[in-house]
Structures are given as C-alpha cells and as structure tokens.
C-alpha atoms as a PDB file:
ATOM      1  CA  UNK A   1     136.773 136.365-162.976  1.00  0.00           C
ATOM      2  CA  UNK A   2     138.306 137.116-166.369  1.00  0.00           C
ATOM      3  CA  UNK A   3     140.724 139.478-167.217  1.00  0.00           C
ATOM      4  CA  UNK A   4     140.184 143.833-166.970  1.00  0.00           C
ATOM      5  CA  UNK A   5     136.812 142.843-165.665  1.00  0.00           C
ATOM      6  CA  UNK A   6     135.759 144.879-162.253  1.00  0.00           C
ATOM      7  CA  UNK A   7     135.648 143.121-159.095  1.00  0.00           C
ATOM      8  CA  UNK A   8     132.805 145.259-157.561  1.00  0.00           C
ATOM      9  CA  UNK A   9     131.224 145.642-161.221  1.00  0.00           C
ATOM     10  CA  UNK A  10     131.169 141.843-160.882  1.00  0.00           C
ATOM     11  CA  UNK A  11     129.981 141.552-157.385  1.00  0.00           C
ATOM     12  CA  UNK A  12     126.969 144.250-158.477  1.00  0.00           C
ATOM     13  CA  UNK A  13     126.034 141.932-161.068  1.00  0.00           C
ATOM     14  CA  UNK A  14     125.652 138.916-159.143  1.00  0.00           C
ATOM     15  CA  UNK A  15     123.438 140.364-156.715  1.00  0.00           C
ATOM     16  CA  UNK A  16     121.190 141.622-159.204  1.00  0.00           C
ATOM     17  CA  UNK A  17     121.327 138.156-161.009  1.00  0.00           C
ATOM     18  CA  UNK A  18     120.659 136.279-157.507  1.00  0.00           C
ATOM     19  CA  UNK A  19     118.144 138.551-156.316  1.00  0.00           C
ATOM     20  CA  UNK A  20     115.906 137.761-159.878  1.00  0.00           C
ATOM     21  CA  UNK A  21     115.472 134.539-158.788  1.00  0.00           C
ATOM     22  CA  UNK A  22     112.687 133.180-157.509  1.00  0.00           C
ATOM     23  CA  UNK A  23     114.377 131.112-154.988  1.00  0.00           C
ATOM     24  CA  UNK A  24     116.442 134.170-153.717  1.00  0.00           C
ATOM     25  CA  UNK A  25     114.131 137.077-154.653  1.00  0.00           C
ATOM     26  CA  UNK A  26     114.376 138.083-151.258  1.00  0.00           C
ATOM     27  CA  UNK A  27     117.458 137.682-149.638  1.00  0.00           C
ATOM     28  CA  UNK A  28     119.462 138.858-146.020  1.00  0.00           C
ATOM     29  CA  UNK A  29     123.275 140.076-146.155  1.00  0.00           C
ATOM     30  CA  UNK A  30     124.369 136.831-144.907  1.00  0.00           C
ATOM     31  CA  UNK A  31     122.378 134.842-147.357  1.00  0.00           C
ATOM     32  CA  UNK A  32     123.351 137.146-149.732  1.00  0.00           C
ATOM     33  CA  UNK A  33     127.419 136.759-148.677  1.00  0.00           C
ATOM     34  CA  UNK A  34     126.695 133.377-148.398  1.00  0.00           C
ATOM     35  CA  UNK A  35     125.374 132.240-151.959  1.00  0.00           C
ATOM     36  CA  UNK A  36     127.763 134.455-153.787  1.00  0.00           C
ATOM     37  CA  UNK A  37     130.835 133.987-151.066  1.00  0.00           C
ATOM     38  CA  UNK A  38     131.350 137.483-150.872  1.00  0.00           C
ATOM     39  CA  UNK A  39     133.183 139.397-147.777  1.00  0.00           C
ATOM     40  CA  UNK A  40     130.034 141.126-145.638  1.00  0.00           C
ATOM     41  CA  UNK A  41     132.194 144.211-145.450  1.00  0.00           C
ATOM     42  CA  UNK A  42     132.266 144.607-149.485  1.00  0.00           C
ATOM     43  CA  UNK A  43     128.550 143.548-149.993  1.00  0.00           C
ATOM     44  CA  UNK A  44     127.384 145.533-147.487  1.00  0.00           C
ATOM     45  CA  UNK A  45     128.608 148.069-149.376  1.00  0.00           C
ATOM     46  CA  UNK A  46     127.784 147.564-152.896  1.00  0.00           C
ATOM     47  CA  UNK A  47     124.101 146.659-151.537  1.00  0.00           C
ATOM     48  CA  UNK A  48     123.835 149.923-150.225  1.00  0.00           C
ATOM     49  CA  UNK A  49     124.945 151.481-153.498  1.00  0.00           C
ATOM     50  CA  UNK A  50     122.432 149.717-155.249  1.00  0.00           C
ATOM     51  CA  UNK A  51     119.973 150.683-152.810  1.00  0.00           C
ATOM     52  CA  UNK A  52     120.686 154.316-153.274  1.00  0.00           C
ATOM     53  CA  UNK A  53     120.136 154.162-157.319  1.00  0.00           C
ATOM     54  CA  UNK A  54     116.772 152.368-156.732  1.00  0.00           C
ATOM     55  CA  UNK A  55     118.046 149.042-157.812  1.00  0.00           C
ATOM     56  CA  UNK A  56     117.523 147.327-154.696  1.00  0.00           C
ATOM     57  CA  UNK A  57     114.716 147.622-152.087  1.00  0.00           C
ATOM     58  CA  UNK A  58     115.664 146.887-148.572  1.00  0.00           C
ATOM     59  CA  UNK A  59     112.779 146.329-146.282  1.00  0.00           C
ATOM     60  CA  UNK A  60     114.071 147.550-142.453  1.00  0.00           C
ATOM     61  CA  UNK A  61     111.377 145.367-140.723  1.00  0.00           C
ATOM     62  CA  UNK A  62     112.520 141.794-142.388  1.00  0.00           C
ATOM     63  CA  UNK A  63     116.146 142.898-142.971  1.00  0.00           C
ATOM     64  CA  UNK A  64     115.638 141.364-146.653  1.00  0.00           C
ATOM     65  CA  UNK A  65     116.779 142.872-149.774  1.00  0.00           C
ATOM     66  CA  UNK A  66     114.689 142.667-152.750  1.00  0.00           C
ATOM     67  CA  UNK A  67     114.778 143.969-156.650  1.00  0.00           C
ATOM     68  CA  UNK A  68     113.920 147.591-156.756  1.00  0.00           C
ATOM     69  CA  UNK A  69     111.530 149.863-158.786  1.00  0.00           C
ATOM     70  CA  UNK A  70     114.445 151.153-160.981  1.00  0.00           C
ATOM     71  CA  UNK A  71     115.006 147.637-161.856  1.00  0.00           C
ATOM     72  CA  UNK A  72     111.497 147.661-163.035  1.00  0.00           C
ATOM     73  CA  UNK A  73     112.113 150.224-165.731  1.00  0.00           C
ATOM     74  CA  UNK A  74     115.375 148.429-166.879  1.00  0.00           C
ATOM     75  CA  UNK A  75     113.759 145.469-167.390  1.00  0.00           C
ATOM     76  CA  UNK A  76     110.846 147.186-169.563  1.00  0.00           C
ATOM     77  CA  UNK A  77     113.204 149.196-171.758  1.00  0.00           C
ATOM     78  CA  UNK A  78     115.234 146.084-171.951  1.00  0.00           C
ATOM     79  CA  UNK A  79     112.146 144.188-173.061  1.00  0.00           C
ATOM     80  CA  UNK A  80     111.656 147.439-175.553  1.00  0.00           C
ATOM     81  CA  UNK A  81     114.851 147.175-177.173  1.00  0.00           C
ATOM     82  CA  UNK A  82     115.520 143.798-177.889  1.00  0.00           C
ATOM     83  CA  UNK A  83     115.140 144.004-181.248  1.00  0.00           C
ATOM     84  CA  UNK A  84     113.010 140.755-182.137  1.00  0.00           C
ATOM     85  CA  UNK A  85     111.466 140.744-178.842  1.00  0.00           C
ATOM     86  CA  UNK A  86     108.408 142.461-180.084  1.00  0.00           C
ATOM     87  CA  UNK A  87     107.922 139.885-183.394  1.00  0.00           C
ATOM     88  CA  UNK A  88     108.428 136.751-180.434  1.00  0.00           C
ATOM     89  CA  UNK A  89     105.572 137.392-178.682  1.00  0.00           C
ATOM     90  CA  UNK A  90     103.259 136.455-180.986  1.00  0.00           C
ATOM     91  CA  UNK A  91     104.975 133.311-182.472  1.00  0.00           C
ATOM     92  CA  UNK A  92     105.116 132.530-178.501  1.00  0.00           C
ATOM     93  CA  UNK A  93     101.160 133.038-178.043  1.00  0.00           C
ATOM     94  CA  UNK A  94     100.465 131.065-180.903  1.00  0.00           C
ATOM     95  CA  UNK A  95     102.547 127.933-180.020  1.00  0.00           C
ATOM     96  CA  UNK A  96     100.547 128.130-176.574  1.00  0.00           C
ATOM     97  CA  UNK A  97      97.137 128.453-178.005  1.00  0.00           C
ATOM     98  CA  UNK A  98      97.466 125.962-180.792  1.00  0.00           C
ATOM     99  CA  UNK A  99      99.060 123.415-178.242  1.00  0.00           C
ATOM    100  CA  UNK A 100      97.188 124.450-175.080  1.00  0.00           C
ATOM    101  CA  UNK A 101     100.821 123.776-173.555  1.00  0.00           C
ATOM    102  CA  UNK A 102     102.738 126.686-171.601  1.00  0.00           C
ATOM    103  CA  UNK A 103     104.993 128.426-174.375  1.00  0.00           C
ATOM    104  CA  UNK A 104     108.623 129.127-173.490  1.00  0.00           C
ATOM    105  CA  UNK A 105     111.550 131.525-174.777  1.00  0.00           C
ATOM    106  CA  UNK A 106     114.976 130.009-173.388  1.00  0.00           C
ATOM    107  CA  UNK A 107     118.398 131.116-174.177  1.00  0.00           C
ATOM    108  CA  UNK A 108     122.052 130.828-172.971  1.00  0.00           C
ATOM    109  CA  UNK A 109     123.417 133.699-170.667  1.00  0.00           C
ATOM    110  CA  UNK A 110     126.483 132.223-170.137  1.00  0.00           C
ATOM    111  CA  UNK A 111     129.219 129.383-171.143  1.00  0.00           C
ATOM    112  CA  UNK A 112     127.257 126.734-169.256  1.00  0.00           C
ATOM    113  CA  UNK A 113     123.695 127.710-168.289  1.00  0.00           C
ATOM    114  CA  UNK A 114     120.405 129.067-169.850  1.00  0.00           C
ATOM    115  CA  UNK A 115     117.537 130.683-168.763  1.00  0.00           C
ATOM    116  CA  UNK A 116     113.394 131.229-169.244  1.00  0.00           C
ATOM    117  CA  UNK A 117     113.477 134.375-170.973  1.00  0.00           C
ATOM    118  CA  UNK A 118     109.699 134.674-171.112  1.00  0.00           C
ATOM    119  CA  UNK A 119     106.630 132.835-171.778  1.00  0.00           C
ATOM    120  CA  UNK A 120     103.084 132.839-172.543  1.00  0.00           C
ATOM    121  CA  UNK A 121     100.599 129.805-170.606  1.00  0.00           C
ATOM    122  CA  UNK A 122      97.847 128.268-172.284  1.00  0.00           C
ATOM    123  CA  UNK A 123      94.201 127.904-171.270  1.00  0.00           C
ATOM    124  CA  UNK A 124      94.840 124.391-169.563  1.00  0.00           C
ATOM    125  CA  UNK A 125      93.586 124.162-166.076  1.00  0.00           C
ATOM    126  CA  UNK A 126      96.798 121.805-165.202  1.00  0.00           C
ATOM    127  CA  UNK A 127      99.280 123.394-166.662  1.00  0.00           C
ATOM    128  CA  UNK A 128     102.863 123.423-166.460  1.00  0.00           C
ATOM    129  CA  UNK A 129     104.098 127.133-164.845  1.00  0.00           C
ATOM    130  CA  UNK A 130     107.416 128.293-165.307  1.00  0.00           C
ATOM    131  CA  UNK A 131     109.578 131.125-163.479  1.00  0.00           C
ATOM    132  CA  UNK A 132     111.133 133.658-165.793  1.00  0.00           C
ATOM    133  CA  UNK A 133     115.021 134.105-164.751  1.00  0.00           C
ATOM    134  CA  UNK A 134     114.890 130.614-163.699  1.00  0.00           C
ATOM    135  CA  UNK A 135     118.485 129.424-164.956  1.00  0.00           C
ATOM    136  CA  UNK A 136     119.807 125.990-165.332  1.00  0.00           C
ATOM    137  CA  UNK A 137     122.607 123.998-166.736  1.00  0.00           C
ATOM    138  CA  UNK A 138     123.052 123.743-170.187  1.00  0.00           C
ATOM    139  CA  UNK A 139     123.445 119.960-170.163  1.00  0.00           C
ATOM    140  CA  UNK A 140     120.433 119.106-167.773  1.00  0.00           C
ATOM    141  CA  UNK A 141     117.829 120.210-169.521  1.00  0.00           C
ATOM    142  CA  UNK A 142     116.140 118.940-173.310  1.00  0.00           C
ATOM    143  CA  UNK A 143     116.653 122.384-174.737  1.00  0.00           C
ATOM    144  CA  UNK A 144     120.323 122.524-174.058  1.00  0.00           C
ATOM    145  CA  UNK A 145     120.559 119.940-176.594  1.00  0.00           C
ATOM    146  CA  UNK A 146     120.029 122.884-179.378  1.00  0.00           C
ATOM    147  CA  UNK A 147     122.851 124.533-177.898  1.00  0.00           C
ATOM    148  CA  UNK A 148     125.347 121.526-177.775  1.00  0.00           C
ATOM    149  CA  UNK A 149     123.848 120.902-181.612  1.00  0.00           C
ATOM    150  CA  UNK A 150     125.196 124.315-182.958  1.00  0.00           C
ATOM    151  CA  UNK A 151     128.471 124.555-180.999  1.00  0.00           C
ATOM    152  CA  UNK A 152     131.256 124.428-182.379  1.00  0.00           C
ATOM    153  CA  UNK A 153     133.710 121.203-181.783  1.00  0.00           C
ATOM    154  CA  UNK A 154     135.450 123.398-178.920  1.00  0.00           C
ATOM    155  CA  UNK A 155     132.604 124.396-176.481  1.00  0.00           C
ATOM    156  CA  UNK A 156     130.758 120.942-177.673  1.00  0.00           C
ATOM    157  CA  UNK A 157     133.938 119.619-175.670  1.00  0.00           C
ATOM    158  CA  UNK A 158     133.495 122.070-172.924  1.00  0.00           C
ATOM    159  CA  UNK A 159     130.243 120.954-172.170  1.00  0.00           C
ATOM    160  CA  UNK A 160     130.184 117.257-172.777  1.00  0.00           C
ATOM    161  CA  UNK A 161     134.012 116.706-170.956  1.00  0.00           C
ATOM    162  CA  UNK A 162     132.727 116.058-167.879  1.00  0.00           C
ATOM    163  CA  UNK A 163     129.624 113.685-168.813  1.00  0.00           C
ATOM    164  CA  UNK A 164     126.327 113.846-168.657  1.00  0.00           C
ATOM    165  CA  UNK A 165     124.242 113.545-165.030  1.00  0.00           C
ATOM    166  CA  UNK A 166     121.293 111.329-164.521  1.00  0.00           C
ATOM    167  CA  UNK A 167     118.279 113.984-163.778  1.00  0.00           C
ATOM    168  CA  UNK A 168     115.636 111.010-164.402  1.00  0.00           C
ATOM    169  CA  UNK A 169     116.198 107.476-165.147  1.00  0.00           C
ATOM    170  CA  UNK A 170     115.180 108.387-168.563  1.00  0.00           C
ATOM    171  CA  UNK A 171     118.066 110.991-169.421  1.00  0.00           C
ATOM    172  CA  UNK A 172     120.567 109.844-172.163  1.00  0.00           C
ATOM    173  CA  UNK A 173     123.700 109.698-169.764  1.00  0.00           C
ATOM    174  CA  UNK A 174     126.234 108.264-172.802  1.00  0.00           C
ATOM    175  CA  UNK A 175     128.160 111.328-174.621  1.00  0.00           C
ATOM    176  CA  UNK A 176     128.037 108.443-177.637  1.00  0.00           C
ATOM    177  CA  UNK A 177     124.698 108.162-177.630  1.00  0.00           C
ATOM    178  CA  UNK A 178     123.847 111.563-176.999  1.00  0.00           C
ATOM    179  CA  UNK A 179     126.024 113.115-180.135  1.00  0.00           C
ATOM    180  CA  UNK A 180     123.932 110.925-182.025  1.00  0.00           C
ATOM    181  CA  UNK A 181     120.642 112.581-180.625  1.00  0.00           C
ATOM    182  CA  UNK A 182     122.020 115.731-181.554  1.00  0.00           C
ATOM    183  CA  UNK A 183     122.302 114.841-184.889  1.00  0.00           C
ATOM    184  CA  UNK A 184     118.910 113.149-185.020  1.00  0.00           C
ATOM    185  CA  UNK A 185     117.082 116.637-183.992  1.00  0.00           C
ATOM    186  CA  UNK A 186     118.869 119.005-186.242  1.00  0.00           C
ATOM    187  CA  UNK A 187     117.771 117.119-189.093  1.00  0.00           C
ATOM    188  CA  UNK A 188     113.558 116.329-187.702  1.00  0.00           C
ATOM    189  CA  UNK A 189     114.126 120.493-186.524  1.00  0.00           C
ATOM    190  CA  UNK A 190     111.669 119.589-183.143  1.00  0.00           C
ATOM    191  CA  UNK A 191     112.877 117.731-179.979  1.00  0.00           C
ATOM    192  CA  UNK A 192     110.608 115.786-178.053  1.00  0.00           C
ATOM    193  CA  UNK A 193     111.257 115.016-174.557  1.00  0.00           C
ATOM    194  CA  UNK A 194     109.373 112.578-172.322  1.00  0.00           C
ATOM    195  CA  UNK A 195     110.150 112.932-168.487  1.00  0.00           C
ATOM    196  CA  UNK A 196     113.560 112.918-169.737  1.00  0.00           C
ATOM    197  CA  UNK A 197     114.904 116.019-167.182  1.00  0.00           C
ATOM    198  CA  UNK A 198     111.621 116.331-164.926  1.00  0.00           C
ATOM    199  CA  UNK A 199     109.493 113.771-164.063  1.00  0.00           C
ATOM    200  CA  UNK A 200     106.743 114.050-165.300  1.00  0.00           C
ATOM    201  CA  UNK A 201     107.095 117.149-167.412  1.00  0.00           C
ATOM    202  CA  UNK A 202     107.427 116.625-171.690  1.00  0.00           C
ATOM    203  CA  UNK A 203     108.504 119.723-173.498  1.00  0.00           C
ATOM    204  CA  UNK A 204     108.194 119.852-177.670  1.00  0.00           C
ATOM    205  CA  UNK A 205     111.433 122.576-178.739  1.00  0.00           C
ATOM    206  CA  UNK A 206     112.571 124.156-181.726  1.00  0.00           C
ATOM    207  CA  UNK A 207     115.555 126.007-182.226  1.00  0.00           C
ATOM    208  CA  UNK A 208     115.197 129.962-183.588  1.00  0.00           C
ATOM    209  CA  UNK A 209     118.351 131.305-185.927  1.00  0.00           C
ATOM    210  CA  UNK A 210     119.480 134.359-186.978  1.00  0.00           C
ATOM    211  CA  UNK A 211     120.181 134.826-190.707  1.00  0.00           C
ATOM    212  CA  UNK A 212     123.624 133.793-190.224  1.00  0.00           C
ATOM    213  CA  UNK A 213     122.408 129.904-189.159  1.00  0.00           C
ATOM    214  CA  UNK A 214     123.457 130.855-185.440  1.00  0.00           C
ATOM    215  CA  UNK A 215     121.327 129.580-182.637  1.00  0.00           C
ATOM    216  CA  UNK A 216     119.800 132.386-180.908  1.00  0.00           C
ATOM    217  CA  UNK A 217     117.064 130.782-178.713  1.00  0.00           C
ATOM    218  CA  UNK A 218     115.086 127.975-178.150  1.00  0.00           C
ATOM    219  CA  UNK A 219     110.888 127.780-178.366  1.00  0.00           C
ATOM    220  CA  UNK A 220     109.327 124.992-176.445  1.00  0.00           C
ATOM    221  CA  UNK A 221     106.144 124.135-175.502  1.00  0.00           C
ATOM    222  CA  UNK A 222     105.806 122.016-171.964  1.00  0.00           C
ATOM    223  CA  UNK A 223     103.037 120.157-170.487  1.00  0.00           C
ATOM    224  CA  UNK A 224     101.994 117.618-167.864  1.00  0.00           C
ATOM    225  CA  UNK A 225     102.570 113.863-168.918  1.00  0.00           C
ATOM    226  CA  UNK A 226      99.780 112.435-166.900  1.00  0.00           C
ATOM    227  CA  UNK A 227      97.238 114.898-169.015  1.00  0.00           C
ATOM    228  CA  UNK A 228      99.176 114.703-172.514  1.00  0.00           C
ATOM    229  CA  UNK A 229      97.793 112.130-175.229  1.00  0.00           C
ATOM    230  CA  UNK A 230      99.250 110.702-178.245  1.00  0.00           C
ATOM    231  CA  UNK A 231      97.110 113.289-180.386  1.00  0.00           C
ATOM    232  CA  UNK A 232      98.543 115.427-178.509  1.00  0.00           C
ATOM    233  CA  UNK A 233     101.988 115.015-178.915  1.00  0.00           C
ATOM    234  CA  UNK A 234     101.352 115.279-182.497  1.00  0.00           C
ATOM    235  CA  UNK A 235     100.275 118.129-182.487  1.00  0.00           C
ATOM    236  CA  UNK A 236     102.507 119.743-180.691  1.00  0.00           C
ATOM    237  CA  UNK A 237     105.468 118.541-183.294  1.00  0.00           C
ATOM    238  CA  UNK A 238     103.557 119.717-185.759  1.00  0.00           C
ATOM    239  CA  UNK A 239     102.928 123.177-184.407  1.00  0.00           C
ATOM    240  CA  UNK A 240     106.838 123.199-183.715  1.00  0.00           C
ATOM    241  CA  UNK A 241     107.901 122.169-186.461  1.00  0.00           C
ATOM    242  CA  UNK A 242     106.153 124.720-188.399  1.00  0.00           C
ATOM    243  CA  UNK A 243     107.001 127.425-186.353  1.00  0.00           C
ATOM    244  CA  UNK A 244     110.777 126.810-186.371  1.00  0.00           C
ATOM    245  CA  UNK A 245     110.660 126.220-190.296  1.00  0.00           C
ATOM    246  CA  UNK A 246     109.417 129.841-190.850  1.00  0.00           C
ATOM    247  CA  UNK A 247     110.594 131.814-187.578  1.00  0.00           C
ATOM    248  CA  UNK A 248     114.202 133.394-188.163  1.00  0.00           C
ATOM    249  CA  UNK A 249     114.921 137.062-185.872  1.00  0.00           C
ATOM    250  CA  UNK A 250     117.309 139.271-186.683  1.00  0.00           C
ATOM    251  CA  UNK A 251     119.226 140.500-183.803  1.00  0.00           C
ATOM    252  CA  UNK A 252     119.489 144.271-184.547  1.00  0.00           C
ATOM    253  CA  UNK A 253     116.592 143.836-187.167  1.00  0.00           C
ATOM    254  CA  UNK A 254     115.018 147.027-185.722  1.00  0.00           C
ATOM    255  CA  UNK A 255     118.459 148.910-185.621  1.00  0.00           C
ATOM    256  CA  UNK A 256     118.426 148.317-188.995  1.00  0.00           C
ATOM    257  CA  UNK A 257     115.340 149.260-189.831  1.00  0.00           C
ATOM    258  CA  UNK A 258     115.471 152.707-188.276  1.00  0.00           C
ATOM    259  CA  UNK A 259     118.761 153.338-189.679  1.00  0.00           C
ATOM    260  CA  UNK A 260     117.171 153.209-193.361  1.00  0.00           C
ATOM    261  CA  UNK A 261     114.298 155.210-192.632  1.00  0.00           C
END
C-alpha cells in the first residue's frame, strides 16, 4: 500500500472492486478474506459497514455478499459524469453495427491491468460477449499494446522487465520483437490480432487521445475466428481506422463546457 493511504479505505475498495467481478460477484467472508488476504476480524467489519450504507447486499440464507442497490446509483451517476462518456456511446454503436463485431471500451485502472469499461454487441448470432469490470493484465492482452505504445521509457520498462508470457502459441513472447510491433501500430493507428491472447478470438483496436496526444482508452471490435472472413477483416480496419482518425474526448470537456455557459 502506498504512502498516507488508509488501510481500511483500502480494504473497502477491494471488496467493492472484487465483488464487481463476475467471477466473484457473489462472494462468502472466507472467500472474501481469502482472495484479498484480509484478517476475518477486519473484513467482517468493514463488510458490515458497507452493508449498512447500501453498498453491499448480504443474503442471510446463502451467507454470500453481493453489490448493493446504492452501488447501483454510483455507478449511474458515475456513468453521468464522465465527461466523454455520453459522446462514446455512439462511436461504440457504430463500430458494432458497421462491423457486426461486439464493440469494446477498455482502459487502464491501474499500473499493470485494464479493464472492459463498456460495450455495445452487434446483431451476430455467434458473437463474442464480454463482462464489463472484467480486468486483465496489461501485457496479456492485444490492447495493452496501446498502452505500452504511449508510455513513457520508465513504465515501458515496468511493464516489459519481466517478459512477456505465452497466452497462445501465437503471442509475440520477444520484448525485441514486440517494441517493434509497437512501433508498427502507432504508425497503421489499428491493431489486428489473430488468436494472438484467446484462441480463437481476433479483436481490430484503436487507440482514443485526449487533445494533449495522451492515451485515454482503447476501442476494439472482437469477433469469432471460425465465423470471420478476409472481407471481413477489412472491414473492420477500415471502420477502425476511421474511427480512431476522427475520435479525440476531452476529459473534462463537459466541465468545460458548463463553466462557459
């Protein structure tokens, strides 16, 4: 934990980030104690706590704790107030229409992993479906590669240092070969990846900047190998491509906005 932070501030926050996974969306003490290794005595506690505000549910016949309906509202006013939230959606919609792929908004939440933000599936009856809060490390999925691509020397070092692990026998493994690839994607602005993380599974990404050049997300578009065709592939890189050439979000573009009116 770093420095001045809160150790039961911190605790509360894991929960809440371990509970909105699918995996662990509902969860006992022990499991709860167990994932996070926290002392019973202290979870039991902030649990309760949580309980009380209406950010946890705790079901007395399963002994399972769940999000609760006060979590609800913070996620919708969350979703309200992110600034460029509102002008995503549609870019989103469109890359899943035009592609007939499942649309995805990913971004990093933390030095080392990212997460599905949202999405929006296309009409495809096989279809590739996605779990929103479903997080992942940084360097074993395609999209992390837009992340790697805009750090800076320093946290390109922090992420590469320890190598690069083998999800499929198709996943660039060299830290050579994959600096090159980073290169190679800035300057086409799309990354297309073949079964290269999930077997399987292609995604088509762009990365999405703030004025300032900064990566702020990533848009992809994923579909099923076995269905996808050559056509289209190409269109998908198309659609990306145009997408990330004109999409740019301000972060406090709204703030700004309302300020001036």
């Amino acid at each position: 934990m770093e420095q001045g932070h809160s150790p039961s501030v911190d605790s509360a926050s894991r929960i809440l980030k371990l509970l909105s996974r699918y995996r662990t969306a509902h969860a006992s003490l022990t499991q709860i104690c167990t994932e996070l290794q926290l002392p019973k005595s202290s979870c039991s506690r902030i649990l309760r706590t949580l309980e009380s505000h209406g950010l946890l549910r705790y079901d007395s016949l399963t002994h399972l704790y769940s999000l609760g309906p006060y979590a609800i509202v913070l996620g919708a006013r969350a979703e309200e107030n992110t600034d460029y939230f509102a002008d995503l959606k549609p870019v989103m919609r469109e890359a899943a229409e035009r592609t007939n792929m499942t649309a995805a908004w990913i971004q990093q939440v933390d030095a080392r992993r990212m997460m599905y933000v949202a999405k929006h599936e296309g009409a495809a009856l096989h279809r590739v479906t996605i779990s929103i809060g479903n997080r992942f490390p940084i360097t074993e999925v395609s999209y992390g590669q837009w992340v790697v691509a805009f750090a800076d020397q320093a946290q390109r070092q922090c992420l590469l240092g320890g190598g690069l692990r083998a999800m499929t026998p198709a996943t660039i493994t060299d830290t050579e070969l994959y600096r090159e690839h980073l290169e190679r994607i800035q300057e086409a602005g799309v990354l297309v990846s073949r079964g290269e993380y999930v077997p399987g599974v292609c995604a088509v990404s762009c990365p999405v900047l703030n004025p300032r050049g900064e990566l702020l997300g990533v848009l992809a578009v994923l579909g099923l190998m076995p269905t996808m065709t050559e056509s289209d592939y190409s269109l998908a890189i198309k659609v990306m491509v145009e997408i990330g050439a004109r999409t740019q979000f301000h972060p406090d573009h709204r703030a700004r906005t309302e300020r001036t009116h």
